[in-house]
Every structure is written in C-alpha cells, then in structure tokens.
C-alpha atoms as a PDB file:
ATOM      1  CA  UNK A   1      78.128  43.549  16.538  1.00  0.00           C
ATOM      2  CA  UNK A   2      80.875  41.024  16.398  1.00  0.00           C
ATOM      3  CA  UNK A   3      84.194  43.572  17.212  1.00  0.00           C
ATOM      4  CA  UNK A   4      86.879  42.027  19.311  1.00  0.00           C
ATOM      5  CA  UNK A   5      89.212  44.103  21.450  1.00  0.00           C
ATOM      6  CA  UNK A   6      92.446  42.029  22.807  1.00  0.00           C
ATOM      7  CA  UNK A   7      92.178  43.486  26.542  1.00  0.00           C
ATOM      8  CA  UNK A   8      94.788  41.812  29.486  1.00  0.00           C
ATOM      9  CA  UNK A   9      93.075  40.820  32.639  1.00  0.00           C
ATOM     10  CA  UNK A  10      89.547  39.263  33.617  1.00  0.00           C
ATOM     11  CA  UNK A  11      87.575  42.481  32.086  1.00  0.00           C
ATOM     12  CA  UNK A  12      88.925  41.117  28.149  1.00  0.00           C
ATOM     13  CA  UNK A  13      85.691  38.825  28.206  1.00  0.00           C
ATOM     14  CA  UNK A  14      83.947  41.064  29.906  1.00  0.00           C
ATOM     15  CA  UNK A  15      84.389  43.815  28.007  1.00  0.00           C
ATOM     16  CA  UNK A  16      83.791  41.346  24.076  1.00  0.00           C
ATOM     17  CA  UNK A  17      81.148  39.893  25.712  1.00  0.00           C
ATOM     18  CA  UNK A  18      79.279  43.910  26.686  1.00  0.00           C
ATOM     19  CA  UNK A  19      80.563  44.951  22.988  1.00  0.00           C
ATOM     20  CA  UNK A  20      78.276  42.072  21.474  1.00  0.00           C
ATOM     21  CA  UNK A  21      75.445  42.759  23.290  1.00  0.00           C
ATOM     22  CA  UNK A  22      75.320  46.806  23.700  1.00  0.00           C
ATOM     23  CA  UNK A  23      72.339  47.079  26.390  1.00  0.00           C
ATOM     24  CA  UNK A  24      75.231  44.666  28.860  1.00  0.00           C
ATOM     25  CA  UNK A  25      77.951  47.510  28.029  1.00  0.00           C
ATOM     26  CA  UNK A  26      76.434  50.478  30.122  1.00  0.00           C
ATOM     27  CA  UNK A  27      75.188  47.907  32.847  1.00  0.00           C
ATOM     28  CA  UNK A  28      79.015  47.034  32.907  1.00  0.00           C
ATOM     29  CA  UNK A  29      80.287  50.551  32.964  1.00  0.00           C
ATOM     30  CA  UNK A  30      77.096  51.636  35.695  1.00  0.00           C
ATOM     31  CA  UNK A  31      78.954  49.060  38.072  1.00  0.00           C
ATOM     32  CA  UNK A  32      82.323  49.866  37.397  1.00  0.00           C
ATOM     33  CA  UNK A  33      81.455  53.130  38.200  1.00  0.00           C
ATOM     34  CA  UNK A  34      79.737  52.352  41.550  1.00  0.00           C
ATOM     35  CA  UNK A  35      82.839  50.538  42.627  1.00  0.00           C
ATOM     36  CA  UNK A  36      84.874  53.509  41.977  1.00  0.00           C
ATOM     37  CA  UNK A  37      82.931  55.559  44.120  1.00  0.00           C
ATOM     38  CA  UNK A  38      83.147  53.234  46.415  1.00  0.00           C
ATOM     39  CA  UNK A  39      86.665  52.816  46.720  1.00  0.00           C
ATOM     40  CA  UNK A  40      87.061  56.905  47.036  1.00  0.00           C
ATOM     41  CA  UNK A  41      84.231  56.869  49.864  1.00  0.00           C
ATOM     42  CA  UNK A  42      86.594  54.384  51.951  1.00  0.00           C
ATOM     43  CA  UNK A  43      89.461  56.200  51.097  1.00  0.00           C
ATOM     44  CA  UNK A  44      87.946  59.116  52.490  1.00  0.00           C
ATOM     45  CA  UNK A  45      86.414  57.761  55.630  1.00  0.00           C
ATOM     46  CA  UNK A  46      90.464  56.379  56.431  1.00  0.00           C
ATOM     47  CA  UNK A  47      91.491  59.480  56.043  1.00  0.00           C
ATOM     48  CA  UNK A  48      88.971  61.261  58.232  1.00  0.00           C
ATOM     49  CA  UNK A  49      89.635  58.931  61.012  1.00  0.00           C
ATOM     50  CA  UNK A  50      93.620  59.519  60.528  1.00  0.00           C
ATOM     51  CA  UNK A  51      92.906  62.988  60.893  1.00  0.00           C
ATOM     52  CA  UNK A  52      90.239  63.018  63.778  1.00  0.00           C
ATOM     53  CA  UNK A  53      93.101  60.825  65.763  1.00  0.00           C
ATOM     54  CA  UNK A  54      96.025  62.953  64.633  1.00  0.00           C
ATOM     55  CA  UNK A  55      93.904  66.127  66.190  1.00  0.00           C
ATOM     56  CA  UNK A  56      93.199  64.189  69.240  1.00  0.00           C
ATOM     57  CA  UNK A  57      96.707  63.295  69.944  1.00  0.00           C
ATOM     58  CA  UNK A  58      97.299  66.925  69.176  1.00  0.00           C
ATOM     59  CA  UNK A  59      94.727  68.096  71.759  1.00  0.00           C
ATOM     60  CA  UNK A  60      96.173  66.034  74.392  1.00  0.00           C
ATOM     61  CA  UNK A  61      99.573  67.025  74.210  1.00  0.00           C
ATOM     62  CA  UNK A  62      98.334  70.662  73.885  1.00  0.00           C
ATOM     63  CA  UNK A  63      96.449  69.828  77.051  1.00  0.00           C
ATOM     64  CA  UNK A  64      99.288  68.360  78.860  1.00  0.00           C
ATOM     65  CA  UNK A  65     101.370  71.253  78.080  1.00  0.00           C
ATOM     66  CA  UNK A  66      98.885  73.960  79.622  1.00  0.00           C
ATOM     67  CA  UNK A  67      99.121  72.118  82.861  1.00  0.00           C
ATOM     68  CA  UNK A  68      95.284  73.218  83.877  1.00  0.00           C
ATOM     69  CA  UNK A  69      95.741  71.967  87.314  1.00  0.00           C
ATOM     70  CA  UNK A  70      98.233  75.280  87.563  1.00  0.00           C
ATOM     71  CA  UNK A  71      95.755  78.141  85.597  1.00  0.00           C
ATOM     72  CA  UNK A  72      97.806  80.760  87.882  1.00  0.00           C
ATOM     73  CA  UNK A  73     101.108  80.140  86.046  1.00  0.00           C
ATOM     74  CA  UNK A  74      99.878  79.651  83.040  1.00  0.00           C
ATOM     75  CA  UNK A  75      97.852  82.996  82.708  1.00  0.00           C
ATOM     76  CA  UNK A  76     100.032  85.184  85.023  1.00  0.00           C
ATOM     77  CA  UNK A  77     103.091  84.436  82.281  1.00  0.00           C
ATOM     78  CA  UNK A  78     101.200  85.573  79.179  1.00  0.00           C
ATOM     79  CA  UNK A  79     101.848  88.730  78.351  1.00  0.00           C
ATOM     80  CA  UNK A  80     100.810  90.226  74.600  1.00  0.00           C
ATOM     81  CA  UNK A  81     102.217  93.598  75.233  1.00  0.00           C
ATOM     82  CA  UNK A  82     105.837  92.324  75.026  1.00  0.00           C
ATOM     83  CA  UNK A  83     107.420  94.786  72.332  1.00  0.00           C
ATOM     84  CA  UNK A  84     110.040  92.636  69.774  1.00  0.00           C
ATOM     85  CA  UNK A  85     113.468  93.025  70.439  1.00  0.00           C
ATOM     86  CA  UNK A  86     116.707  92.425  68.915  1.00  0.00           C
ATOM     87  CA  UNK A  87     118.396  88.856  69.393  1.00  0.00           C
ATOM     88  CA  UNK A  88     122.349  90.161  69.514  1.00  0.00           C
ATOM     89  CA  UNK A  89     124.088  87.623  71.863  1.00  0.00           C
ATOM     90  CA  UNK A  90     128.007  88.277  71.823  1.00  0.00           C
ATOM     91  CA  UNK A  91     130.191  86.593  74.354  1.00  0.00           C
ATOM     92  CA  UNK A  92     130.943  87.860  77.981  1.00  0.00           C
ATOM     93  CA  UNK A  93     130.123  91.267  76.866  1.00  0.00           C
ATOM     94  CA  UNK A  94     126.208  90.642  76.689  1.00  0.00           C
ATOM     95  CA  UNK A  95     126.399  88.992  79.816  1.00  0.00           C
ATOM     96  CA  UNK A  96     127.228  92.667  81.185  1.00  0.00           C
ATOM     97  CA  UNK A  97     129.689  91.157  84.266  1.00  0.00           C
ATOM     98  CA  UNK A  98     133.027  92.703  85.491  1.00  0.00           C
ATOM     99  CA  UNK A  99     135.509  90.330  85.170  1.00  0.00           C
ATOM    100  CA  UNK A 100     137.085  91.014  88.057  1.00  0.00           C
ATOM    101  CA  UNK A 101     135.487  92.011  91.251  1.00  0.00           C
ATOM    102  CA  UNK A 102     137.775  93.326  93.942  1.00  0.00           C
ATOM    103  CA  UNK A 103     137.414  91.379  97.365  1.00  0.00           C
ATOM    104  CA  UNK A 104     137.524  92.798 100.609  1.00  0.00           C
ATOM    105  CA  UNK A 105     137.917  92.149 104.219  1.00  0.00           C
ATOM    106  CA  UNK A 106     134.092  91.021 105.481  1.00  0.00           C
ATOM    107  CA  UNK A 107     133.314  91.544 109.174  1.00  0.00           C
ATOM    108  CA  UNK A 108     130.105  90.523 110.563  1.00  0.00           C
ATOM    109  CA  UNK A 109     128.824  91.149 113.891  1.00  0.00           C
ATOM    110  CA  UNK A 110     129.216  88.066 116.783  1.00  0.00           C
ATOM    111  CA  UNK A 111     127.213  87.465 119.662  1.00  0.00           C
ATOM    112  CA  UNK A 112     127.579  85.380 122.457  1.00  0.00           C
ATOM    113  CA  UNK A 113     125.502  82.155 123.015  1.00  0.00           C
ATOM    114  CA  UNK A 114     123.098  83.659 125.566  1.00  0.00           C
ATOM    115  CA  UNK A 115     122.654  86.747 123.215  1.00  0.00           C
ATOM    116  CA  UNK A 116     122.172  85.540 119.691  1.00  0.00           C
ATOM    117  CA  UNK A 117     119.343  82.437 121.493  1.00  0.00           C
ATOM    118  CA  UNK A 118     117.559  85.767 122.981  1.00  0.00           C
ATOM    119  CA  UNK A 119     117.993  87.972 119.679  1.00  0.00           C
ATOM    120  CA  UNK A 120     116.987  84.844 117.949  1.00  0.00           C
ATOM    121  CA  UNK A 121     114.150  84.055 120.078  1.00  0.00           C
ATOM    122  CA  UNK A 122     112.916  87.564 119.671  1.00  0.00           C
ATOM    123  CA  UNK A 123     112.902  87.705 116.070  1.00  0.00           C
ATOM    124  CA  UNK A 124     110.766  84.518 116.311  1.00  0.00           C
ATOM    125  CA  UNK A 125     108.396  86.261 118.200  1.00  0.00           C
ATOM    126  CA  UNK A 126     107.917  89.174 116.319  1.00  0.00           C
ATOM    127  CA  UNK A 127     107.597  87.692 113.182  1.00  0.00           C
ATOM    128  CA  UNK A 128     104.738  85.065 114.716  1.00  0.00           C
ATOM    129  CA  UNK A 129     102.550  88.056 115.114  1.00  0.00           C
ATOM    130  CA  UNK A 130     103.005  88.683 111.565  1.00  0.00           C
ATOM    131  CA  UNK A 131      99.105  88.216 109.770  1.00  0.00           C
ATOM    132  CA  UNK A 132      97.610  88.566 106.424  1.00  0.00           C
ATOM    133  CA  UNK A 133      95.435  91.398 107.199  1.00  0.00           C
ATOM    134  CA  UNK A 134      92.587  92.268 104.496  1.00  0.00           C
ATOM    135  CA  UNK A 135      91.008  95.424 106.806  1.00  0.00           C
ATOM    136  CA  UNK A 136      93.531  98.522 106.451  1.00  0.00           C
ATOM    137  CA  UNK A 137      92.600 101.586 107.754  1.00  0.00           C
ATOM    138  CA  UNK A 138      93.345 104.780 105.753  1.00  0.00           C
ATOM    139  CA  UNK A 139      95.735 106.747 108.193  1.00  0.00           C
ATOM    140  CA  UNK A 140      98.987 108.172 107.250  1.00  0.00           C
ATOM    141  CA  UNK A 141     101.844 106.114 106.923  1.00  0.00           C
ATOM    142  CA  UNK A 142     105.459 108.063 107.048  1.00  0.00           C
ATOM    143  CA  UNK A 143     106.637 107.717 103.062  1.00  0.00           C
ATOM    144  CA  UNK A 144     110.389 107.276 104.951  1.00  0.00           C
ATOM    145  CA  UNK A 145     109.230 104.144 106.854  1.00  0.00           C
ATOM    146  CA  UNK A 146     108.243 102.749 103.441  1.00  0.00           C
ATOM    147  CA  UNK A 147     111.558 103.978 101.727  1.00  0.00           C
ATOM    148  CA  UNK A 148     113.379 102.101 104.559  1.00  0.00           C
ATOM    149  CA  UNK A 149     111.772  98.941 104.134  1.00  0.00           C
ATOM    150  CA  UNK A 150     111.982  98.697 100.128  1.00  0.00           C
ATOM    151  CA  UNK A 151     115.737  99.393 100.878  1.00  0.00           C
ATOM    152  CA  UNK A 152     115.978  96.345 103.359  1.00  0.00           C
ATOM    153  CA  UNK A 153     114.447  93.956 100.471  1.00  0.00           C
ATOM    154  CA  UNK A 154     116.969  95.471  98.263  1.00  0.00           C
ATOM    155  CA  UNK A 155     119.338  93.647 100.359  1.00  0.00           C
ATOM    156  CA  UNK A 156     118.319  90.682  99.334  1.00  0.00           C
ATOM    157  CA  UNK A 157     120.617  87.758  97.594  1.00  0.00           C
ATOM    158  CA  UNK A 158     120.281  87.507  93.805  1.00  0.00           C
ATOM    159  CA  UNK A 159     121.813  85.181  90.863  1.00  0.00           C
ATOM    160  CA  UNK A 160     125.067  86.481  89.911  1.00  0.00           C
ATOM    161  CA  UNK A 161     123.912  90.001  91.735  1.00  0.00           C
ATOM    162  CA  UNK A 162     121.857  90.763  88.751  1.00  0.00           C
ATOM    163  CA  UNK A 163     119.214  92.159  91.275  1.00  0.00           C
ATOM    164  CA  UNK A 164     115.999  91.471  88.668  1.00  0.00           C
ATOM    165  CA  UNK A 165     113.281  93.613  90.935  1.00  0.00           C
ATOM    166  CA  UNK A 166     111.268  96.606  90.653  1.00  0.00           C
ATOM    167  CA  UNK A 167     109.274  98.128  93.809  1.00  0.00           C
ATOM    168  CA  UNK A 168     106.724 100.316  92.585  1.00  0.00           C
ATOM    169  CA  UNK A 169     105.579 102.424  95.309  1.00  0.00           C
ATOM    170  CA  UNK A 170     101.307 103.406  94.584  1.00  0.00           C
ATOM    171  CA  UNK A 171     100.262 106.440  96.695  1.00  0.00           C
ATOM    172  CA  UNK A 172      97.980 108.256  93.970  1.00  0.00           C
ATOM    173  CA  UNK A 173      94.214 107.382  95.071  1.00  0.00           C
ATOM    174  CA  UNK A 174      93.115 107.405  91.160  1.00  0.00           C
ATOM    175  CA  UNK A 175      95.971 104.949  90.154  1.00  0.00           C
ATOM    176  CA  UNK A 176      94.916 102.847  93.363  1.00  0.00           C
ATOM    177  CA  UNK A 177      91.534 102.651  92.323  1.00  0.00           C
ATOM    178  CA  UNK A 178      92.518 101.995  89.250  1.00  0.00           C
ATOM    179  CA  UNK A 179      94.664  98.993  90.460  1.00  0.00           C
ATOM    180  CA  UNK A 180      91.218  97.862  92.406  1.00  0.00           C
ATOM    181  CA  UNK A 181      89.022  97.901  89.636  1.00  0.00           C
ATOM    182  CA  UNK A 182      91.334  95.295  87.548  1.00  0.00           C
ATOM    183  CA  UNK A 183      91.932  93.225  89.793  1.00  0.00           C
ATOM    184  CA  UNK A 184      88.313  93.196  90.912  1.00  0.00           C
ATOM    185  CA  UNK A 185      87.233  92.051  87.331  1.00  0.00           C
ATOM    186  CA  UNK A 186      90.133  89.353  86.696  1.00  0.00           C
ATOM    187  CA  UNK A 187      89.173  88.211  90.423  1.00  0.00           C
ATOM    188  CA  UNK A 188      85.390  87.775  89.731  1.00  0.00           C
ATOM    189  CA  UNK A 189      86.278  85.491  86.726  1.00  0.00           C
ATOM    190  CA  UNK A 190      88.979  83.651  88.467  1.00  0.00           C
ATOM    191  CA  UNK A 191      86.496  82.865  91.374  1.00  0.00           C
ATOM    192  CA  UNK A 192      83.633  81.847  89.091  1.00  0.00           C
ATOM    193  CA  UNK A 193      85.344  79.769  86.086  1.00  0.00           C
ATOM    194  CA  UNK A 194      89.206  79.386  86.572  1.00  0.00           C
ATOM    195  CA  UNK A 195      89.999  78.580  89.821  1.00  0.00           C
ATOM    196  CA  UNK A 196      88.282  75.578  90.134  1.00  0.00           C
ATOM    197  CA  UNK A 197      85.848  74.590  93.213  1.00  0.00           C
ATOM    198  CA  UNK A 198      88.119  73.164  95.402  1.00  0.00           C
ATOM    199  CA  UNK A 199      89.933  76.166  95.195  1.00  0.00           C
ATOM    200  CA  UNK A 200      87.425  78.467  95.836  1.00  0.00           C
ATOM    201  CA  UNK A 201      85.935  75.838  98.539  1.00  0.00           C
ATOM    202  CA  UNK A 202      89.372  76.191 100.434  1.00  0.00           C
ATOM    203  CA  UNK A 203      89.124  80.021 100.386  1.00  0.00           C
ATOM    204  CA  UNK A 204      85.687  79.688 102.145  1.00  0.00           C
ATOM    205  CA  UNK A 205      86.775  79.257 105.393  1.00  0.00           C
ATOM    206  CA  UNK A 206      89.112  82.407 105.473  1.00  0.00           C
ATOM    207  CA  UNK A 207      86.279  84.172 103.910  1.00  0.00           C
ATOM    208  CA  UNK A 208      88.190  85.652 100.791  1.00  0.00           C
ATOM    209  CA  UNK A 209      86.229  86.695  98.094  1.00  0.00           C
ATOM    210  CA  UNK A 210      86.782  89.284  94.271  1.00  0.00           C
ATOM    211  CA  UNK A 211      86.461  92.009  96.676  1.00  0.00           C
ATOM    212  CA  UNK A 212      89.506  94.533  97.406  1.00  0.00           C
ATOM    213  CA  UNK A 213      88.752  97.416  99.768  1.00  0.00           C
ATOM    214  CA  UNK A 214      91.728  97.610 100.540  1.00  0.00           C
ATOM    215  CA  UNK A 215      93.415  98.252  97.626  1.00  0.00           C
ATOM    216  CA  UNK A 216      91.505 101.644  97.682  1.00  0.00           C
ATOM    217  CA  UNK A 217      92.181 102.207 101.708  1.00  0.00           C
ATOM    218  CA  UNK A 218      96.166 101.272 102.165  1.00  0.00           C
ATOM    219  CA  UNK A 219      98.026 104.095 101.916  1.00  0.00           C
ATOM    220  CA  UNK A 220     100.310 102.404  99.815  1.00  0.00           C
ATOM    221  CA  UNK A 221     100.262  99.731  97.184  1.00  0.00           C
ATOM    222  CA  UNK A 222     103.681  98.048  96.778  1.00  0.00           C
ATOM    223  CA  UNK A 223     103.521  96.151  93.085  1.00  0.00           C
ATOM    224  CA  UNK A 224     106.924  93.779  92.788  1.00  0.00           C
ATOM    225  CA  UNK A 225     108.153  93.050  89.492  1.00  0.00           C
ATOM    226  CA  UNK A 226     110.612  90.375  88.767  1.00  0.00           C
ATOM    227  CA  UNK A 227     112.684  91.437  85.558  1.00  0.00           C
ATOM    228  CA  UNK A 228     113.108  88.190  83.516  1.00  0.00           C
ATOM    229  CA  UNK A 229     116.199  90.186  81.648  1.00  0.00           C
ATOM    230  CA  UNK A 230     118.364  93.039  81.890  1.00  0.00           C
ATOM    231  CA  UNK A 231     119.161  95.675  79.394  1.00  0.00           C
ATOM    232  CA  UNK A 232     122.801  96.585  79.062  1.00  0.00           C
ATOM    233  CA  UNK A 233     123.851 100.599  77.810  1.00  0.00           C
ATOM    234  CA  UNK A 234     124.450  99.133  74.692  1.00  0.00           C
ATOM    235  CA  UNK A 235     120.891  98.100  74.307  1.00  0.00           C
ATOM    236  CA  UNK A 236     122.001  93.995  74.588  1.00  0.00           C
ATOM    237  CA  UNK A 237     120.051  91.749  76.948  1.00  0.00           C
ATOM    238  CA  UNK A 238     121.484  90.817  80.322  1.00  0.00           C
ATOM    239  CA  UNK A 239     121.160  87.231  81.818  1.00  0.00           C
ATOM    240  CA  UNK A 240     118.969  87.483  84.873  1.00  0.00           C
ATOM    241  CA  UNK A 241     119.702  84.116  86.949  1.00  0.00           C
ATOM    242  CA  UNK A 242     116.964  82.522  88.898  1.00  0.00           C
ATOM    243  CA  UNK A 243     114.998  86.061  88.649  1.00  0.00           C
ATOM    244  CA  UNK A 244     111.740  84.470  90.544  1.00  0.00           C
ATOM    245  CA  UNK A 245     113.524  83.077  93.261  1.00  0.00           C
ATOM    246  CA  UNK A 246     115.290  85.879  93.629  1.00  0.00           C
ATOM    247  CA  UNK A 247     112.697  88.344  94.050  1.00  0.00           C
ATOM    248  CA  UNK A 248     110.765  85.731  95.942  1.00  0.00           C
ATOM    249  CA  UNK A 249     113.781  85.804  98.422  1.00  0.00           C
ATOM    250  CA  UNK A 250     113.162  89.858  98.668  1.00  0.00           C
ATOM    251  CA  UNK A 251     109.953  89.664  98.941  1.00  0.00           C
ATOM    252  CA  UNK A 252     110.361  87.547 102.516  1.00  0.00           C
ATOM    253  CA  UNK A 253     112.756  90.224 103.582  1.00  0.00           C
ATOM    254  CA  UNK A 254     110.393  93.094 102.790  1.00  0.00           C
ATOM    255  CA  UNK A 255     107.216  91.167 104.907  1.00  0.00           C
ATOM    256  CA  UNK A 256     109.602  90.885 107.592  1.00  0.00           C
ATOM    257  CA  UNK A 257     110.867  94.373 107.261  1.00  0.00           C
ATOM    258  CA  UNK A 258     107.143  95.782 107.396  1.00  0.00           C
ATOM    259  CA  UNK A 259     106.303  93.549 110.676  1.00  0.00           C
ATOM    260  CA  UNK A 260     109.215  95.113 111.913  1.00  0.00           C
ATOM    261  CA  UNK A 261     108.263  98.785 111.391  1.00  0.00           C
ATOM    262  CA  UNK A 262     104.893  98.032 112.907  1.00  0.00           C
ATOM    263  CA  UNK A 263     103.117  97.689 109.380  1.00  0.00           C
ATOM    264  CA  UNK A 264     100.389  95.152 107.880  1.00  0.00           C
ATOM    265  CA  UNK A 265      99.856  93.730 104.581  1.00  0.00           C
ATOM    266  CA  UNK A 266      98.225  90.820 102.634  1.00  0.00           C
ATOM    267  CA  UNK A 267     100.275  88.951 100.227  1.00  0.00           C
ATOM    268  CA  UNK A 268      98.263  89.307  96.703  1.00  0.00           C
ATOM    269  CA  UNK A 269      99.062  87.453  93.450  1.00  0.00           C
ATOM    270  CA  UNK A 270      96.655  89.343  91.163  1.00  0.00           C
ATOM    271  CA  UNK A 271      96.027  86.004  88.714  1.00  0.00           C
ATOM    272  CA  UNK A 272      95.335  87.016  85.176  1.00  0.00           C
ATOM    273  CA  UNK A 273      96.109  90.707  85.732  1.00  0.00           C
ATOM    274  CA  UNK A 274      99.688  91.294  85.509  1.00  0.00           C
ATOM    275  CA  UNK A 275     100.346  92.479  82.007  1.00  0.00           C
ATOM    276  CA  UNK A 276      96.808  95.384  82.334  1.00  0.00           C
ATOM    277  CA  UNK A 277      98.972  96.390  85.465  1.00  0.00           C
ATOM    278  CA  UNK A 278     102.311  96.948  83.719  1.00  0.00           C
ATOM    279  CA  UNK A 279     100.929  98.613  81.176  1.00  0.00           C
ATOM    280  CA  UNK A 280      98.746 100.977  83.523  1.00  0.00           C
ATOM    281  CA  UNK A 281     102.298 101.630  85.716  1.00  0.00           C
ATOM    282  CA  UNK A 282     104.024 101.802  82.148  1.00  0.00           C
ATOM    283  CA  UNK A 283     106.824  99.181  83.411  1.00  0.00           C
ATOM    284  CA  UNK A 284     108.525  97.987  80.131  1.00  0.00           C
ATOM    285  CA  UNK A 285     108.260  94.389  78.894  1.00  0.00           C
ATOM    286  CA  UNK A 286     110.511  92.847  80.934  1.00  0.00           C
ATOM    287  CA  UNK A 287     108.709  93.061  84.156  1.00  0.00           C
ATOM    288  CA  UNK A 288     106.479  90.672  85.252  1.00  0.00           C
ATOM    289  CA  UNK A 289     104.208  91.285  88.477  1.00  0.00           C
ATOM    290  CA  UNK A 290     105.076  88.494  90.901  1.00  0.00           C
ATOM    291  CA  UNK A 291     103.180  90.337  93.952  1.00  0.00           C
ATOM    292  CA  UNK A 292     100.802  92.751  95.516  1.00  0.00           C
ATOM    293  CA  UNK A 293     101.221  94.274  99.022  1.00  0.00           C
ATOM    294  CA  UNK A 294      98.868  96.702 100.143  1.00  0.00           C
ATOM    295  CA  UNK A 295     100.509  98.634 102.951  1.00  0.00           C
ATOM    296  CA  UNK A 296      99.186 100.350 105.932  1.00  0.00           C
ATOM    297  CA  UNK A 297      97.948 100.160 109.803  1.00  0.00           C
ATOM    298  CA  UNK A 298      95.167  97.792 110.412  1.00  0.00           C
ATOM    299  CA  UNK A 299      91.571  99.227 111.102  1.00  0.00           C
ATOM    300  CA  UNK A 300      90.231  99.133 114.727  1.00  0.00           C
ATOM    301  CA  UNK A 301      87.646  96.768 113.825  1.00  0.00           C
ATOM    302  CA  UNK A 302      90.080  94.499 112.017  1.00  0.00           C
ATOM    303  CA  UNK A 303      89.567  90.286 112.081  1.00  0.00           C
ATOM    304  CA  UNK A 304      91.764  87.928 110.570  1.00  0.00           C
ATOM    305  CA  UNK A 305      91.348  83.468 110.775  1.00  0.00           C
ATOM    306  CA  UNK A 306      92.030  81.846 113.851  1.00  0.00           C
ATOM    307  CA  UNK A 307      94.880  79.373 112.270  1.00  0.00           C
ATOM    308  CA  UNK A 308      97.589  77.865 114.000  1.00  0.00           C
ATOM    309  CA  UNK A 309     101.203  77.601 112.550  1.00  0.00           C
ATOM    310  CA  UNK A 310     103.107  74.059 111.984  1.00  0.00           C
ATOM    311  CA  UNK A 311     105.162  73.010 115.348  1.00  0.00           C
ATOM    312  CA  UNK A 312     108.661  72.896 114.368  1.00  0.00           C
ATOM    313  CA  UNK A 313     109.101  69.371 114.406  1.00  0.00           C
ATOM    314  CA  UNK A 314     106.406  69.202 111.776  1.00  0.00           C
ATOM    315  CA  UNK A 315     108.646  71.384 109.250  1.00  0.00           C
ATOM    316  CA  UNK A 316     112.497  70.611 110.136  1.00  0.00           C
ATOM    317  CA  UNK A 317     114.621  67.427 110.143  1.00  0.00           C
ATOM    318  CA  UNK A 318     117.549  67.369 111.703  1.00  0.00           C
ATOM    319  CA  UNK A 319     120.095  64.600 109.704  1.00  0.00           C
END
C-alpha cells in the first residue's frame, strides 16, 4: 500500500510509515490510545487531590466556627422549632421607642457614713451565706414570697428598657417531672460524650452528676428566658439590646432576692435542652432558656462543698 496522507506535526511519518505497513497502524493507534488514558487518569487524580484539599480547608473552617472547646453555646443556641417570620424593618417605628420620655425629679435614699459601711457590711454577710444547694426539701413555700422576688429581678437594668425576660413560675408536679426527665437525658449525654473529661473531672470533686432530685422536690421551678426580640402590636420585631446581659443582670438580683427571703437554689444551665423546654412550657420562638432555679427550703440532711471564696484583693484593683 503506497497512499500518502500530507499530515502537520511529527505523527505525518508516523502515520505514512503505519499506512505502508498495516500490522504497524493498530500498534500505532493501541499506543496512542494508552497515552490518552493516561493523560485522563492524571487529570483525574489532580482533580481528586484539589477536591480532597478544598474539603479539608472546608472542614477546618467549619471546625473553627463551631468553637468545640464551647459545646454549651453552641448547642444551647440551636433551636429548630423557630417558626419563620416576616422581615418588615421600617424606621423608628419598628424600633417600638417613644420619642420622648418625660423626666422627673429622682430622689434616692442617703445614709450616713457609719450607716451605709454597716448596711453595706450586712448585705455582705448575708449574701456570703448564699450556697448552691442540690438537696431541697419538699415543704411549702408561700407563692407571695416567690411573686415578690420575681418582681425584685424585674427591677433589673436592661438595653434601652426593652426588658427581654420571661420568669416562668413551675408548681405543677407532672410538668416538674416532666422538666426532670429532659434534662436527665440531655445531662447523661452531656456527661458521657460532650462535655469533655476535664469537665466532667472538675465536677468530681463537688460530686455533681445527670441526676436531678430536685427538680421533682422544689416546690418551685423558676425557668428564665431571655427574649432575643420583641414583638410590637403591629406584629414588627423590636430590637432587644444586649438581651443576655441583661437578663444575666436579673438573674443576680433574683439569687440575691431569694437569699434574702430565706430561700435556696442551684443555678442550672440545662445544656442541650432549651428548645424541648420551650416547647413543653409553649414559650414562643423568641425565648431562649438562659437558666434553671429550683426553689425551695433546704432538707435537714442537706451538704453542700467546703469551698472558700476569693479574698477581695484577689478580685478588685483599685487604679
């Protein structure tokens, strides 16, 4: 066979020089081929190993962003049950403030030197005696005594006096045990796989464990919501400034409130179980649980850690 094809490039020979001799062309072709698949098998390794880094960047970030040293905020702010809601934002009026707030005279009440060091002084000492106390006894507590102390938190500061809380007072045993039984389950988990072991190692020597008697014993269960919005009339959301620290803020009044009247509690932060709560008090989706105080007398048999309390030159500076 003595055809000649005019072909550019080194394969021209090649290719006249398979054509005369057809048992060279499909040897030619059979490697031509192989190099093809060749190429393609590179190509795809490059772009599995662009892809395998890509994800690994990806997972990093991702695990950056989860902050896993901090599982409680993490979990304690999801919250599936949120319901959509309209995005209508329109000037001062969806902020929901009066424009004008009337002023008036403020007169506060002035001691003398010796009086306010011994009022002072007092106040120190009663709140020293304050203790997280895990053993509640079951006896009667006076529902006014508890209305009387949610009112003194409610005099708490607030951002802008947007006043983002919610005090929801448990007395029904059901709903208690209720309360007890999810927290008990999150609580098993958290001890066990999310809180870590130097977590749970630190607990050891208070002796803390899943367990939550009391949440079936207090008389009361006081559940404190922070509302991360408001809702105006008009059905607009309402900018709630600084809503944690806020309620935080109301929360310290309400503990010292409670010592005050007599009263013991444990401050709770039920990790993992706020949204099961809401949904079992029916709170709507802008309340998140912040904390847990079970409320009542302690039992007669009642123990709690012999700690000691930072000196104050260990936790002021004077500049």
């Amino acid at each position: 066979m003595s055809t000649t094809i005019k072909i550019r490039g080194e394969k021209s020979f090649a290719l006249v020089w398979s054509l005369k001799r057809p048992w060279s062309f499909s040897i030619y072709f059979a490697l031509d081929s192989i190099y093809v698949y060749v190429f393609i098998a590179i190509i795809c390794v490059l772009i599995g190993v662009i892809m395998k880094k890509t994800n690994g960047e990806k997972e990093k970030c991702d695990t950056k962003s989860k902050h896993p040293s901090r599982p409680w905020v993490d979990e304690d702010l999801k919250d599936s049950t949120d319901h959509p809601l309209e995005e209508e934002e329109g000037g001062e009026e969806w902020q929901g403030l009066e424009e004008n707030v009337a002023h008036v005279p403020f007169t506060g009440e002035r001691y003398s030197e010796a009086e306010m060091i011994k009022r002072s002084q007092t106040f120190y000492e009663l709140l020293n005696k304050r203790r997280s106390v895990r053993f509640l006894s079951d006896e009667p507590v006076p529902r006014e005594v508890i209305d009387n102390v949610i009112r003194t938190a409610g005099t708490s500061p607030s951002g802008a006096h947007t006043e983002p809380w919610t005090f929801v007072v448990v007395q029904d045993p059901y709903l208690k045990h209720k309360i007890r039984e999810i927290v008990e389950e999150e609580e098993e988990i958290n001890y066990k796989k999310r809180m870590g072991d130097r977590w749970v190692n630190d607990l050891k020597r208070l002796r803390t464990n899943w367990i939550k008697e009391y949440l079936d014993t207090a008389p009361y269960l006081i559940l404190i919501f922070k509302q991360v919005y408001g809702r105006l009339p008009n059905g607009k959301k309402k900018t709630h400034y600084y809503n944690e620290i806020s309620v935080s803020i109301a929360c310290g009044i309400l503990l010292a409130a409670l010592q005050n009247a007599g009263l013991c509690t444990v401050t709770s932060t039920p990790l993992n179980c706020g949204p099961q709560l809401r949904v079992l008090l029916q709170r709507p989706a802008n309340e998140k649980l912040l904390l847990l105080l079970p409320v009542g007398y302690p039992k007669e048999d009642a123990t709690v850690p012999a700690l000691r309390r930072k000196p104050l030159e260990d936790i002021m500076v004077v500049i």
